[in-house]
Protein backbone atom coordinates (compact mmCIF):
# COMPACT_ATOMS: atom_id res chain seq x y z
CA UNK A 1 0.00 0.00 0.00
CA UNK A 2 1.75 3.22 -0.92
CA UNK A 3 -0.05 6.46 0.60
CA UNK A 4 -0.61 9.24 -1.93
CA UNK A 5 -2.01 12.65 -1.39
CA UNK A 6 -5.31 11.66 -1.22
CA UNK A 7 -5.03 9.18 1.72
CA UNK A 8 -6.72 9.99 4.85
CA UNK A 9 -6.30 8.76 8.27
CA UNK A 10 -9.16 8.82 10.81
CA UNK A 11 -7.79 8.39 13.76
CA UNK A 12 -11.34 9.67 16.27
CA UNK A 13 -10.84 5.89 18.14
CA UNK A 14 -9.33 6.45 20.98
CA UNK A 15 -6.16 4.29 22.39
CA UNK A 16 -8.03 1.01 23.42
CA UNK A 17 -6.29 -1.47 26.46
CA UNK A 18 -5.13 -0.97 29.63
CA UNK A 19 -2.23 -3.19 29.31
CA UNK A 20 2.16 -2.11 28.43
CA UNK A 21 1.01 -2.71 25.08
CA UNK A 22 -1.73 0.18 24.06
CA UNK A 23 -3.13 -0.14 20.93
CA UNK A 24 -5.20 2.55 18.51
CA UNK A 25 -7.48 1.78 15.60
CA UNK A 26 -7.74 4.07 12.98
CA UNK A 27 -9.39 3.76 9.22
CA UNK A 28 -7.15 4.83 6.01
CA UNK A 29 -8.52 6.14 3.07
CA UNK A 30 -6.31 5.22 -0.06
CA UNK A 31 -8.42 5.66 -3.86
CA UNK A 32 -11.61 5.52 -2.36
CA UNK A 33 -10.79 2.27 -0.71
CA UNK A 34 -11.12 1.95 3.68
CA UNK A 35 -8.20 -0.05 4.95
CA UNK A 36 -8.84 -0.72 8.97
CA UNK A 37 -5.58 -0.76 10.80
CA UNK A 38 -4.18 -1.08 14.17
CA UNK A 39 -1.18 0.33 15.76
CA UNK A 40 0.45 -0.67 19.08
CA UNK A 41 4.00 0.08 20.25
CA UNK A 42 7.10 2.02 19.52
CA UNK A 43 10.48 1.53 17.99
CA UNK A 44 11.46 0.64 14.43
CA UNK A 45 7.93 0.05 12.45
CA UNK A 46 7.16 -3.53 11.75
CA UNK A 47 4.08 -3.91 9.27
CA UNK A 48 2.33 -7.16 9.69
CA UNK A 49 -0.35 -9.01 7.13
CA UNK A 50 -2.65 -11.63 7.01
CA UNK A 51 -3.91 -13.83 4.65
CA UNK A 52 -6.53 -14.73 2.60
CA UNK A 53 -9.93 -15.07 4.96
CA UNK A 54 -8.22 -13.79 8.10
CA UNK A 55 -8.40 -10.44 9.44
CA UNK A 56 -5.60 -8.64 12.30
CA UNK A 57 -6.86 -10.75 14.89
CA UNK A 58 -4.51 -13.28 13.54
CA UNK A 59 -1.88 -10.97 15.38
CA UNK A 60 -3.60 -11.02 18.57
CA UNK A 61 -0.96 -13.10 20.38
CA UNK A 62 2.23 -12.23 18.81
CA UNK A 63 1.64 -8.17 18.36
CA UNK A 64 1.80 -7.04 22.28
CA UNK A 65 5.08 -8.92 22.27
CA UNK A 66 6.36 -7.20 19.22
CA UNK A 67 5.41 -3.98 20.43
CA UNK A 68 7.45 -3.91 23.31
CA UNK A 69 10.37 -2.82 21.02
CA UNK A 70 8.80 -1.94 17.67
CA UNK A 71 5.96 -0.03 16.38
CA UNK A 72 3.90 -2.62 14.95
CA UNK A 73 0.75 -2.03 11.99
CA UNK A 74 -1.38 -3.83 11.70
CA UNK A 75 -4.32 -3.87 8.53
CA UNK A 76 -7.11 -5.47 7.10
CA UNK A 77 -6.73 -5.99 3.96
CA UNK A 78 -10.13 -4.77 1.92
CA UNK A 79 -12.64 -7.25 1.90
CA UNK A 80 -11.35 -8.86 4.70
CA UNK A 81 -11.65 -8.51 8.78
């Protein structure tokens, strides 16, 4: 996914968790087309995708532990999630 100019982020959810390992959901905007993502962490980014028929919560283990020193993304890719 490469943003362009006319990307938008909508980032009104606010951080969700109580736990080391916050996490924020936003929706992108690329073409026309709403990609849901979700961001948790700091530290070198570390971009992570599913496949076919699954959706980010096939992250839900691994990310928090990544996060501790990275800033991981997470998306749904459309049509998915």
């Amino acid at each position: 996914m490469m943003l362009t100019d006319s990307a938008q982020i909508d980032s009104a959810a606010p951080p969700l968790g109580s736990s080391a390992a916050q996490s924020s959901d936003d929706t992108i905007t690329v073409d026309g087309i709403c990609w849901y993502t979700r961001r948790m962490g700091s530290g070198p980014p570390l971009l992570l995708l599913h496949g076919t028929g699954a959706s980010t919560h096939s992250w839900r283990e691994l990310a928090p532990a990544l996060a501790r020193n990275h800033s991981v993304i997470m998306c749904d890719l459309p049509g998915h999630g």
